[in-house]
Protein backbone atom coordinates (compact mmCIF):
# COMPACT_ATOMS: atom_id res chain seq x y z
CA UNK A 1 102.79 63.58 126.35
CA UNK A 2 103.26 67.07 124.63
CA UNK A 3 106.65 68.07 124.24
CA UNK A 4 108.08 71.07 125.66
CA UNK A 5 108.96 74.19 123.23
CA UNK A 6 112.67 75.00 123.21
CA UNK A 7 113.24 79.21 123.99
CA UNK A 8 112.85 80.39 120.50
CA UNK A 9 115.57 83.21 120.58
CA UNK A 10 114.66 87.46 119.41
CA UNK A 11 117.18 86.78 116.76
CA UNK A 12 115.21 84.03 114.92
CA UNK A 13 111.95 86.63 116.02
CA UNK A 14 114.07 89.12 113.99
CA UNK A 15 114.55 86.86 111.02
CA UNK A 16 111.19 85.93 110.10
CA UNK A 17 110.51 89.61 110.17
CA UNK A 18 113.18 90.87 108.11
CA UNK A 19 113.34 87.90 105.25
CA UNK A 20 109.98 86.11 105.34
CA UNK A 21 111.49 82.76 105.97
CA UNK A 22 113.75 81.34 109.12
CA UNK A 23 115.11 77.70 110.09
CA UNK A 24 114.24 77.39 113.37
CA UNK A 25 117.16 74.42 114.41
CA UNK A 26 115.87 71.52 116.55
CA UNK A 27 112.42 72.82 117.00
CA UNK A 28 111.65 69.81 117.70
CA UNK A 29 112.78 65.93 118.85
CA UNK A 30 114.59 65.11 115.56
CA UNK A 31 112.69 61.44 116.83
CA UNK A 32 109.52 62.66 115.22
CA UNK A 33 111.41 62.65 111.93
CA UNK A 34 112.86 58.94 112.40
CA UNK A 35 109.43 57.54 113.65
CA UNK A 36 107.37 59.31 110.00
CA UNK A 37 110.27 59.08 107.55
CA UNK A 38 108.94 55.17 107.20
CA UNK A 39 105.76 55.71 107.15
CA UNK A 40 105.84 58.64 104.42
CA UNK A 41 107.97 56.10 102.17
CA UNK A 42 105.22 53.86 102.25
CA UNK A 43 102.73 56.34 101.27
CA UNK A 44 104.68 57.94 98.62
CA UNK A 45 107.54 55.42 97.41
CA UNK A 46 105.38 52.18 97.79
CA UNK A 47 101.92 53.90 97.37
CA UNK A 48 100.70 51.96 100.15
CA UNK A 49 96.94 52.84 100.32
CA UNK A 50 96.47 54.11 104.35
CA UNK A 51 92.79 55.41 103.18
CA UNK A 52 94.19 58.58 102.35
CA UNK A 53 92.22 61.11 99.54
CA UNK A 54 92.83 59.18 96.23
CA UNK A 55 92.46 63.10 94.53
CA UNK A 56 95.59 64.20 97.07
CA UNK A 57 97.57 61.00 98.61
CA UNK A 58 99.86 63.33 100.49
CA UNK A 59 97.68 65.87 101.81
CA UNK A 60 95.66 65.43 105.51
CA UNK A 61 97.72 62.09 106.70
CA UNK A 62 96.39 63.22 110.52
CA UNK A 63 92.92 61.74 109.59
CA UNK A 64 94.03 58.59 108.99
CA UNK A 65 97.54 57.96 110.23
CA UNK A 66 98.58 57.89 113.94
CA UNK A 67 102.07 58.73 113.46
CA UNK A 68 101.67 61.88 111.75
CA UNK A 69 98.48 62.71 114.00
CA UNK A 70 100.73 62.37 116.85
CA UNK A 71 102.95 64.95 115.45
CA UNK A 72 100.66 67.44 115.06
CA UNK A 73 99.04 67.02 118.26
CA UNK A 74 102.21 66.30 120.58
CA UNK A 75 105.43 67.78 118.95
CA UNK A 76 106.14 71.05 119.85
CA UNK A 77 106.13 72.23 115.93
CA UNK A 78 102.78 74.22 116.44
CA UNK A 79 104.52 76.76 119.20
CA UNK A 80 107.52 76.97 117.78
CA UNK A 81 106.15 78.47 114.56
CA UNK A 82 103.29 80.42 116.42
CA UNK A 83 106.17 82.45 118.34
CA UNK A 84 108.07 83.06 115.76
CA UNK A 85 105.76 84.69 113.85
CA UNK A 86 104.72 86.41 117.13
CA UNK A 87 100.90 85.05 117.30
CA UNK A 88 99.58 83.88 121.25
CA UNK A 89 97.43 80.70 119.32
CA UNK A 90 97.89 78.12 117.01
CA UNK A 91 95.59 76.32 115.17
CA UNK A 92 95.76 73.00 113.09
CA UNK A 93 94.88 74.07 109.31
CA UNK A 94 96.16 71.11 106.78
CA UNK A 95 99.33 68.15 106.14
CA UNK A 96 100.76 67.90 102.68
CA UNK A 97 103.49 65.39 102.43
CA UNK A 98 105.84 66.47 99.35
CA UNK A 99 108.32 63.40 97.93
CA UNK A 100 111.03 64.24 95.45
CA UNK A 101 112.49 60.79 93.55
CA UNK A 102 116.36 60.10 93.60
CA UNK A 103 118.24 62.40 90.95
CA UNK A 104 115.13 63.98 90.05
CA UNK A 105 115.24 67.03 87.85
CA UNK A 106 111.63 67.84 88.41
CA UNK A 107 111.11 71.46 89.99
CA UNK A 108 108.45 73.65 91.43
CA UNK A 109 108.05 77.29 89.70
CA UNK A 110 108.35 80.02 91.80
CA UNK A 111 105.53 80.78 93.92
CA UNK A 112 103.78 82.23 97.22
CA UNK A 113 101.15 80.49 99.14
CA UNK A 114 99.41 83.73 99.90
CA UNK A 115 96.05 83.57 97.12
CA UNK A 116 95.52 80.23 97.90
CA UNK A 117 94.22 79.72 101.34
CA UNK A 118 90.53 81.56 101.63
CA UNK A 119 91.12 83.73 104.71
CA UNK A 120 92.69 87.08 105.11
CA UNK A 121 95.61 87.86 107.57
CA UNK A 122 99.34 86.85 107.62
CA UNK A 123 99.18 84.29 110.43
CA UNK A 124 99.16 81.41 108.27
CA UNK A 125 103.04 80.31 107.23
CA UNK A 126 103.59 76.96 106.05
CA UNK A 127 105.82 74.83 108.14
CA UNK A 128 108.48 73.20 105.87
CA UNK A 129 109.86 69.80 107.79
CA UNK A 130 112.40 67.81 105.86
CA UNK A 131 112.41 64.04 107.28
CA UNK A 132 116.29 63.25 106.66
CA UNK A 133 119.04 65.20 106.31
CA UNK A 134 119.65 67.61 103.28
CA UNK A 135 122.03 69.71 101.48
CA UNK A 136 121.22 73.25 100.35
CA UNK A 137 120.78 72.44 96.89
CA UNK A 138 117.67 70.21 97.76
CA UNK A 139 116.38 72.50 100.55
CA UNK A 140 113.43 75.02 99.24
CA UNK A 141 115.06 78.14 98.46
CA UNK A 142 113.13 81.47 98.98
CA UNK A 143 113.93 85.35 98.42
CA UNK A 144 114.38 87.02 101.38
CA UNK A 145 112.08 90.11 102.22
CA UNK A 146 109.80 88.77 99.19
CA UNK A 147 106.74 88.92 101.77
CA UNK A 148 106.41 93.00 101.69
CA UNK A 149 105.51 92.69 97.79
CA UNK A 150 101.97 93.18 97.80
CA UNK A 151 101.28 91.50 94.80
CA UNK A 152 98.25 89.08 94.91
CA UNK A 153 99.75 86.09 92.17
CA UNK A 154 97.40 83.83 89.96
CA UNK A 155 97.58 80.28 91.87
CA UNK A 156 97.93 76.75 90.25
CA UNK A 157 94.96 75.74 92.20
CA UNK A 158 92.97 72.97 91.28
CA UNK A 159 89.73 75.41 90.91
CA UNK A 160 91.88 78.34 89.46
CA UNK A 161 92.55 75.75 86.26
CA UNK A 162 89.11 75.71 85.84
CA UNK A 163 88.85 79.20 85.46
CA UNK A 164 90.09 82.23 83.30
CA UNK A 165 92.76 84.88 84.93
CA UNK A 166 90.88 87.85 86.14
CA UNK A 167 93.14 91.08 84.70
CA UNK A 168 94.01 91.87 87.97
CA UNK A 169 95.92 89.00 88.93
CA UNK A 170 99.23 88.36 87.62
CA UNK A 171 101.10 85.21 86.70
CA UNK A 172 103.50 83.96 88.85
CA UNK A 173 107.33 85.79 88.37
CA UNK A 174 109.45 84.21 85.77
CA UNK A 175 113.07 82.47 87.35
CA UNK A 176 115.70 83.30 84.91
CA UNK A 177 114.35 87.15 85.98
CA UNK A 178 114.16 86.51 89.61
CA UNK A 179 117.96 85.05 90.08
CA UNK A 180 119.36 88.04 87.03
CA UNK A 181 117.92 90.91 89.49
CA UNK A 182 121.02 91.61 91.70
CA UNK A 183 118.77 93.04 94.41
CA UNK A 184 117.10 89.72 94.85
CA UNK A 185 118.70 87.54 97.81
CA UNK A 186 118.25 83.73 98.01
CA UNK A 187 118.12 81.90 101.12
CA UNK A 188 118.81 78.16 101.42
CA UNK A 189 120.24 76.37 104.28
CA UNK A 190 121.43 72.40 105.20
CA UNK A 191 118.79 71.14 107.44
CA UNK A 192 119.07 67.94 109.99
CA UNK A 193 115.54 65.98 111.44
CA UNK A 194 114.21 68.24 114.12
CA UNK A 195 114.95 71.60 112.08
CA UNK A 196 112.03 73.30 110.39
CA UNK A 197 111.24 76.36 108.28
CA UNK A 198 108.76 79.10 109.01
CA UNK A 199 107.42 80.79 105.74
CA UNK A 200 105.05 83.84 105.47
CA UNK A 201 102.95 82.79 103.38
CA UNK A 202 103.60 86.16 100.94
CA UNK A 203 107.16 84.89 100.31
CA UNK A 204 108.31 83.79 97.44
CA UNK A 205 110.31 80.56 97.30
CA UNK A 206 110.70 77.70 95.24
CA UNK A 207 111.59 73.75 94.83
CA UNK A 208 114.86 72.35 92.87
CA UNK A 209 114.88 68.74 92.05
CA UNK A 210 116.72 66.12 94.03
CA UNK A 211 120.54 65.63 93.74
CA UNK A 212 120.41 62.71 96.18
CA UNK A 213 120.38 59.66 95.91
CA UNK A 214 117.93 58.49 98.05
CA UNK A 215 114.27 60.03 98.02
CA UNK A 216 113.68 63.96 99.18
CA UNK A 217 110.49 63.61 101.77
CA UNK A 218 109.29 67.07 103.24
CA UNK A 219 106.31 68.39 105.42
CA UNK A 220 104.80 71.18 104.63
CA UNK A 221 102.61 71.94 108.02
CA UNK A 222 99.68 75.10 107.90
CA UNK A 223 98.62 76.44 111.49
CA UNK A 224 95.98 79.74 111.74
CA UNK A 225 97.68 82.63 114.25
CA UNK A 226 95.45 85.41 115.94
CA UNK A 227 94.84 87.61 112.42
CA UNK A 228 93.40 84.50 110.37
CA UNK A 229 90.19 85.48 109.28
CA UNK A 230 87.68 83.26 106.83
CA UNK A 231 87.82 85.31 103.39
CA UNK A 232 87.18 82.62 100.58
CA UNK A 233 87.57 82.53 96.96
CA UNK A 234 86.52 80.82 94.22
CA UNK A 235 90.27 80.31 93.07
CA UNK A 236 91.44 79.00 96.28
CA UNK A 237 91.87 75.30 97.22
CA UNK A 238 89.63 73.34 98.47
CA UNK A 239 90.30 71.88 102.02
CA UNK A 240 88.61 68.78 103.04
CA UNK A 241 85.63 68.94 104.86
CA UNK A 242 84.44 72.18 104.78
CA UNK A 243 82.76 74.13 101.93
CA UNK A 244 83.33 77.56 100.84
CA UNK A 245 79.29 78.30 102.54
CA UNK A 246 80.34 77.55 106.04
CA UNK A 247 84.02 80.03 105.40
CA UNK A 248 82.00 83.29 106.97
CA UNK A 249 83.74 86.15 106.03
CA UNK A 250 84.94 87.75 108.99
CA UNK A 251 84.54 85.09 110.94
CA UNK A 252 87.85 83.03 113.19
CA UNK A 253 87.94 79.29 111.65
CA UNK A 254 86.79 77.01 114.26
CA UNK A 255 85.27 74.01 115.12
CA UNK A 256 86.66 70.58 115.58
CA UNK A 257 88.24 70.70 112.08
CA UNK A 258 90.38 73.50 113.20
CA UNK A 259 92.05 72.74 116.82
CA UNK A 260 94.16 74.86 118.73
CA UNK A 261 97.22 73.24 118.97
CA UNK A 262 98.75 76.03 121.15
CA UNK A 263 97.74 79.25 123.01
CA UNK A 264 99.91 81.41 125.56
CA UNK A 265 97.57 80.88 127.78
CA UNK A 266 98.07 76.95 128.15
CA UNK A 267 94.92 75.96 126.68
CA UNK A 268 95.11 73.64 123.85
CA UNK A 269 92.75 70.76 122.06
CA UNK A 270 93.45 67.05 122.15
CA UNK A 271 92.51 64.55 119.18
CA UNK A 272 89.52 63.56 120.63
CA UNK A 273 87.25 65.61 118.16
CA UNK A 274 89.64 65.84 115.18
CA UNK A 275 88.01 63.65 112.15
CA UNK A 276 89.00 60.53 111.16
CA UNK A 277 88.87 59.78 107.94
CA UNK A 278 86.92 61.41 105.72
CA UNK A 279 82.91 62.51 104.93
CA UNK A 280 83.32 60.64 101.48
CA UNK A 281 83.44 57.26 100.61
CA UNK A 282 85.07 55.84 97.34
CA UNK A 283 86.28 52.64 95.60
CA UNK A 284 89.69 51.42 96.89
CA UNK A 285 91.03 51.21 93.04
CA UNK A 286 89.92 54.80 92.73
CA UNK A 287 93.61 56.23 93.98
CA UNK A 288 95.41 54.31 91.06
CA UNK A 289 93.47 55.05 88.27
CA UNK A 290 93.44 59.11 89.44
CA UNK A 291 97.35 58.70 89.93
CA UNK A 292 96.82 57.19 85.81
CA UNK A 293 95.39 60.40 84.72
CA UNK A 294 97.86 62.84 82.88
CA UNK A 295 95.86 66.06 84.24
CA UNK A 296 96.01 64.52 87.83
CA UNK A 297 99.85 64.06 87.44
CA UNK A 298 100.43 67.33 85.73
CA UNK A 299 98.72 69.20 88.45
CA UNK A 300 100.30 67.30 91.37
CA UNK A 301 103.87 67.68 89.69
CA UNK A 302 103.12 71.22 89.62
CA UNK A 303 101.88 71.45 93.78
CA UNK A 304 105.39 69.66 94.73
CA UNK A 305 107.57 71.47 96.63
């Protein structure tokens, strides 16, 4: 059964316009967080092996585990983000699955999401979802009103490491400069299950380490609104299971790797047609000796947020 939306209020409509970023509290059945919070420990604490991408064991869990394809598809998550950021659809783009370790130091540089997803259009935040409970100093903290800079940042993609900086494109900002600019304001809030964030995906925000004692798990949910528009790149991620030839420029992503999860007008796609699994096949040691590789761990220490 598909849970019912809770009234997301003008204010919070207000929020997301003025900063870039707003927690949305009990969005959801804070039950969706105790029923995955297991499950996500085995695929990141235990590295259980659930036939996930050996390349990217915490990206797309929907194709191969019910629990968080259940979420996607029944939790009200997809709405609640869609009217915030004021768009009548939402469609399913990707998972990731982010895992901090207890009294880790490890943190993300700042960042926007913006140059790495191959469309054009703002309809495409990123859904943050911590599984437990947190305290502001492990929440992701972001700079409000960051999302009007129009500045198109250099991703840490996979392919962009492959490739040399066009002069056009500019590293991402330096921290120490970010936090000494008085005009800068940074946003970080204590979050329970059930409370989300909503993230344009121009705003600028970044990942501490973990001050807990117990492991940091986070979502980090992508849904297409009405503007989303194929526009690939050659420095933009890859997303499983469809090439940058079938992307047509112009054209709304659609198919049965992109469902709509929720439309205004009540219409919305089941499971039924979502993959499972994926195209490729590989050797079931192949996810340990990738996770062995220093320029596998490098790059996935640098994609945790």
């Amino acid at each position: 059964m598909t849970e019912v939306c809770r009234e997301i209020t003008q204010d919070e409509i207000e929020t997301y316009a003025r900063d870039g970023v707003v927690c949305l509290r009990q969005a959801f059945d804070p039950a969706w967080a105790e029923k995955l919070l297991p499950v996500a420990k085995r695929i990141t604490v235990d590295h259980e092996d659930v036939g996930l991408l050996p390349t990217y064991p915490g990206r797309y869990m929907s194709r191969t585990v019910q629990e968080f394809r259940d979420f996607i598809f029944q939790s009200s998550m997809a709405e609640a983000a869609a009217r915030v950021i004021g768009s009548e659809t939402a469609a399913f783009f990707f998972d990731e699955m982010f895992a901090k370790a207890p009294n880790s130091t490890d943190a993300t540089i700042w960042h926007c999401d913006r140059m790495g997803w191959p469309t054009s259009g703002v309809m495409v935040p990123s859904i943050w979802i911590p599984l437990s409970s947190i305290s502001k100093e492990n929440c992701l903290e972001c700079i409000a009103e960051s999302q009007h800079q129009d500045v198109p940042y250099w991703l840490f993609s996979p392919n962009a490491r492959q490739m040399i900086k066009p002069d056009d494109r500019v590293s991402h900002p330096d921290g120490d400069k970010l936090r000494a600019d008085p005009d800068n304001k940074f946003l970080q809030w204590d979050m329970e299950p059930g409370d989300m964030l909503v993230l344009h995906p121009w705003t600028l925000h970044y990942s501490h380490g973990n001050t807990d004692d117990d492991w940091r798990i986070a979502l980090s949910i992508r849904i297409f609104g009405d503007d989303i528009r194929w526009k690939p790149r050659p420095d933009c991620l890859n997303i499983a299971g469809v090439s940058f030839d079938e992307m047509i420029e112009g054209e709304i992503p659609g198919g049965t790797l992109f469902p709509r999860l929720w439309a205004s007008d009540g219409s919305r796609d089941g499971d039924e047609h979502y993959p499972r699994g994926f195209a490729t096949q590989w050797r079931t040691t192949r996810r340990d000796t990738i996770n062995e590789d220093e320029e596998f761990n490098q790059r996935l220490k640098a994609s945790k947020s």
